[in-house]
Protein backbone atom coordinates (compact mmCIF):
# COMPACT_ATOMS: atom_id res chain seq x y z
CA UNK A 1 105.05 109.39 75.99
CA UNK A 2 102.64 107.85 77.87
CA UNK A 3 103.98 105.86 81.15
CA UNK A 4 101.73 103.64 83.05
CA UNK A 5 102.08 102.90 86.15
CA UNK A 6 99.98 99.58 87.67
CA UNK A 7 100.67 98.09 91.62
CA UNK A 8 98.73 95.36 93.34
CA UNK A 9 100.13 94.51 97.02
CA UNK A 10 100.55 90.57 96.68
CA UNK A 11 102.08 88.39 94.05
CA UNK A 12 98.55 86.52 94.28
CA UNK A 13 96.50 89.79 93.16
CA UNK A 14 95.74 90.34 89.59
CA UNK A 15 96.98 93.09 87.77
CA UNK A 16 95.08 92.04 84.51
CA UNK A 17 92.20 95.11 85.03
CA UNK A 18 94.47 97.53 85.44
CA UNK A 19 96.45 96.98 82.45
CA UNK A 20 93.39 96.83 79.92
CA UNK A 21 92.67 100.26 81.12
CA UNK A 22 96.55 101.22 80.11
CA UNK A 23 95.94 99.27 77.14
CA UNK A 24 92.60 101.32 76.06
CA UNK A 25 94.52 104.64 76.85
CA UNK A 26 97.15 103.88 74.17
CA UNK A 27 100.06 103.77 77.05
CA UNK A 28 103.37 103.52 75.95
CA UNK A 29 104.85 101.79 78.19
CA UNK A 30 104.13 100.07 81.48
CA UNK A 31 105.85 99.86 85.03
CA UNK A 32 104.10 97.07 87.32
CA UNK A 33 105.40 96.34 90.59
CA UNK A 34 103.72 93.23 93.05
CA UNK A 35 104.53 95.40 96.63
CA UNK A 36 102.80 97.01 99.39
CA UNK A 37 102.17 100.78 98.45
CA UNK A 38 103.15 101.81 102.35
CA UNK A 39 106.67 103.40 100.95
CA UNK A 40 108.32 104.18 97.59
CA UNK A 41 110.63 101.76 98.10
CA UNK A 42 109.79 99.71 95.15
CA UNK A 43 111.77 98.58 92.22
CA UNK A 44 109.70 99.81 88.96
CA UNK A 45 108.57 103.02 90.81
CA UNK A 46 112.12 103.38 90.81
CA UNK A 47 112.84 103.08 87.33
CA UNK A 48 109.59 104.33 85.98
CA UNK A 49 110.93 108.01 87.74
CA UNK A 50 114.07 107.12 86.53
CA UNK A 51 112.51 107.02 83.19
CA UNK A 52 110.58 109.72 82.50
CA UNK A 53 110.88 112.68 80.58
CA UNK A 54 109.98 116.09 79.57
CA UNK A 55 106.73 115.52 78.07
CA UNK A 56 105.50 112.63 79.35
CA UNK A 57 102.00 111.62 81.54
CA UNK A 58 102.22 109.28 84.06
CA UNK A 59 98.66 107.18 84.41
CA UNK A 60 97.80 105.41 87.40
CA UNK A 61 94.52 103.47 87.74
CA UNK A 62 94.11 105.67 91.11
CA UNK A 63 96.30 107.38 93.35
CA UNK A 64 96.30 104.02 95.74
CA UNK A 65 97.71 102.33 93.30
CA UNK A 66 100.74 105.02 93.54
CA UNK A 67 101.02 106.08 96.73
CA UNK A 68 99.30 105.15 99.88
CA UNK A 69 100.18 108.26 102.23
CA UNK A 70 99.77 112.22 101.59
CA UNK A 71 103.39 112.70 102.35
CA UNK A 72 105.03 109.87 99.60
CA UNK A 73 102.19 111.10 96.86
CA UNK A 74 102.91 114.66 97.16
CA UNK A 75 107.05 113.98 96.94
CA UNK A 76 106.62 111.74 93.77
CA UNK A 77 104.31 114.20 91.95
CA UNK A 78 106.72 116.92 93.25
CA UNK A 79 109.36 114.89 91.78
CA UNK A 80 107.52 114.54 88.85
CA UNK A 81 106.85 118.08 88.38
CA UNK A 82 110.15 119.01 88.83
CA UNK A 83 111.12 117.17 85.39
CA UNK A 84 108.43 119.12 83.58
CA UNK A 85 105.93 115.25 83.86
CA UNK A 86 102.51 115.51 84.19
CA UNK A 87 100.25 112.75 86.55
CA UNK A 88 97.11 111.60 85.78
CA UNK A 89 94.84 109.54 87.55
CA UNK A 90 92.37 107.68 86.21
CA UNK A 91 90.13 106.88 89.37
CA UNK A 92 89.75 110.08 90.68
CA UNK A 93 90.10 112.47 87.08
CA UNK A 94 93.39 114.00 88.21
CA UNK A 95 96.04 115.03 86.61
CA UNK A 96 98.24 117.78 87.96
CA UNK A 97 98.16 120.34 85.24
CA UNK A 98 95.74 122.82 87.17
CA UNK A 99 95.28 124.04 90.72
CA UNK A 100 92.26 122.38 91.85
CA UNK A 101 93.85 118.78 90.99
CA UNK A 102 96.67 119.91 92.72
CA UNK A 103 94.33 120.46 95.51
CA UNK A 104 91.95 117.19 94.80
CA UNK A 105 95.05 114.92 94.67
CA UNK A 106 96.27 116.16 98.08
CA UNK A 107 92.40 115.50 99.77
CA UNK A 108 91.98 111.95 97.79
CA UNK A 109 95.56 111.14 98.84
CA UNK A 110 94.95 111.58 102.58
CA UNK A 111 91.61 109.51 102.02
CA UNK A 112 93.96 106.85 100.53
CA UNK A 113 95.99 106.99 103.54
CA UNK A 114 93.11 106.92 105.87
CA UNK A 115 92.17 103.48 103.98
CA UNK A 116 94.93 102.09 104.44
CA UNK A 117 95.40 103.18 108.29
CA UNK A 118 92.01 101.07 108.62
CA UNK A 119 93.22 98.50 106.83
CA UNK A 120 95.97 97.90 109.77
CA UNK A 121 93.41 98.34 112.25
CA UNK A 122 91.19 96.00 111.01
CA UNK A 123 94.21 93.41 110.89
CA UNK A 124 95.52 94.23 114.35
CA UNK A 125 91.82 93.41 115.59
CA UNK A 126 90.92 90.44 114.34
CA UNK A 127 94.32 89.36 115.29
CA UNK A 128 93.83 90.36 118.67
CA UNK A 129 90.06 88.22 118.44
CA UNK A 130 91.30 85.73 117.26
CA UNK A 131 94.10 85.18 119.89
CA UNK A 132 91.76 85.62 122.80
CA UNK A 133 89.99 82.92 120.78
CA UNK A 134 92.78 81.00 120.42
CA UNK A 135 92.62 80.49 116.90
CA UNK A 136 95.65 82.48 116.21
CA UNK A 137 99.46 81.68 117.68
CA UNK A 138 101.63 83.44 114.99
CA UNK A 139 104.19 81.69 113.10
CA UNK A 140 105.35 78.63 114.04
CA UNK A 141 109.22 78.95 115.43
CA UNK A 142 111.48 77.02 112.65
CA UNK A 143 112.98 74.31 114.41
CA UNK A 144 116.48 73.88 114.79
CA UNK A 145 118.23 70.74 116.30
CA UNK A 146 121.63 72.26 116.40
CA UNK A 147 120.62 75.48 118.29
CA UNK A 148 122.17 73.97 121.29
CA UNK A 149 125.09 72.58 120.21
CA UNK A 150 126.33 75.65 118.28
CA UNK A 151 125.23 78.16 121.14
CA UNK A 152 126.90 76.55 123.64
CA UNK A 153 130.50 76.85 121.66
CA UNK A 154 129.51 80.24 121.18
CA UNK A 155 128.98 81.01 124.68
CA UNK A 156 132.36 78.41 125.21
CA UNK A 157 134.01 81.60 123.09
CA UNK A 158 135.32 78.46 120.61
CA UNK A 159 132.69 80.55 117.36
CA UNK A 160 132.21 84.42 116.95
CA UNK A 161 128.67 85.05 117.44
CA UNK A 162 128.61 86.35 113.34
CA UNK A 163 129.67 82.26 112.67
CA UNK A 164 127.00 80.97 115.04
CA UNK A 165 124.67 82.79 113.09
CA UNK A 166 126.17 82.13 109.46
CA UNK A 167 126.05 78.21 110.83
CA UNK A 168 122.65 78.42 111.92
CA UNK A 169 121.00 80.71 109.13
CA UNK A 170 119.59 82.82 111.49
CA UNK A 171 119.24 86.92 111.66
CA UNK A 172 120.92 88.71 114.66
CA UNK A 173 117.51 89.34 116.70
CA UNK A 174 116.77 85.59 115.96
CA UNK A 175 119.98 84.57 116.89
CA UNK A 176 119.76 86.00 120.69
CA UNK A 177 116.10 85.72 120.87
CA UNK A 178 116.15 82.37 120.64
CA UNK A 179 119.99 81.71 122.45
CA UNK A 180 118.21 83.62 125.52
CA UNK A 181 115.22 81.31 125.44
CA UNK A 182 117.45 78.09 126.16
């Protein structure tokens, strides 16, 4: 069979051009997951590997769409290889049946690491400008009238701090971040 295999990073991003290419290469079947590519922690990857067989081609647009560092793209093509799969990519005419795409899909997915290493930097500096600009203040802290009330009978040992938390909706490193601050 032939699996596709089609990722954009943000539920606002289109994944319409990517599946008319699966559609034109007669794919069988189609995993599509809306996530960030920095880790293979994402649900249809997940089945899609759980999926395949003996046999079967995995098609990705390009290897960005798969992986976005050396280390995760070699261990899910390993992974692949190991149940007899091949991987093809569309992008960068890849697929892992010979030695030199072996070799090719180790160089482009470094490149598709670097990317995305630039990406980040990019982000953290025009954060960083547009702070000293003061344009840019993060996210507003969600207010909470009660904050008070219900640290103070935490700190009064009457609530666990677990039940100050449940009460208030808040995370652990929320929780004390924000008990420290009054």
């Amino acid at each position: 069979m032939k699996i596709g295999y089609v990722r954009v990073s943000t539920q606002e991003q289109s994944t319409l051009r990517q599946e008319v290419m699966m559609q034109e290469l007669g794919v069988d079947e189609i995993y599509m997951d809306r996530a960030s590519g920095k880790n293979t922690d994402r649900p249809e990857l997940k089945r899609m590997m759980e999926y395949v067989r003996q046999g079967d081609t995995v098609i990705v647009e390009s290897i960005s769409r798969f992986a976005r560092n050396t280390r995760d793209l070699l261990e899910l093509v390993e992974r692949l290889g190991e149940k007899h799969v091949e991987f093809v990519s569309k992008k960068e005419a890849i697929d892992t049946t010979t030695p030199t795409s072996k070799f090719m899909l180790t160089v482009f997915g470094a490149v598709a690491e670097l990317e995305r290493e630039y990406i980040l930097q990019r982000q953290r500096e025009g954060i960083a400008l547009a702070r000293a600009r003061g344009k840019y203040r993060g996210r507003k802290p969600i207010e909470c009238p009660e904050l008070e009330r219900i640290a103070s009978r935490w700190r009064a040992g009457e609530i666990s701090a677990r039940e100050a938390m449940r009460r208030l909706n808040m995370s652990p490193s929320t929780f004390y971040r924000r008990v420290k601050e009054i």
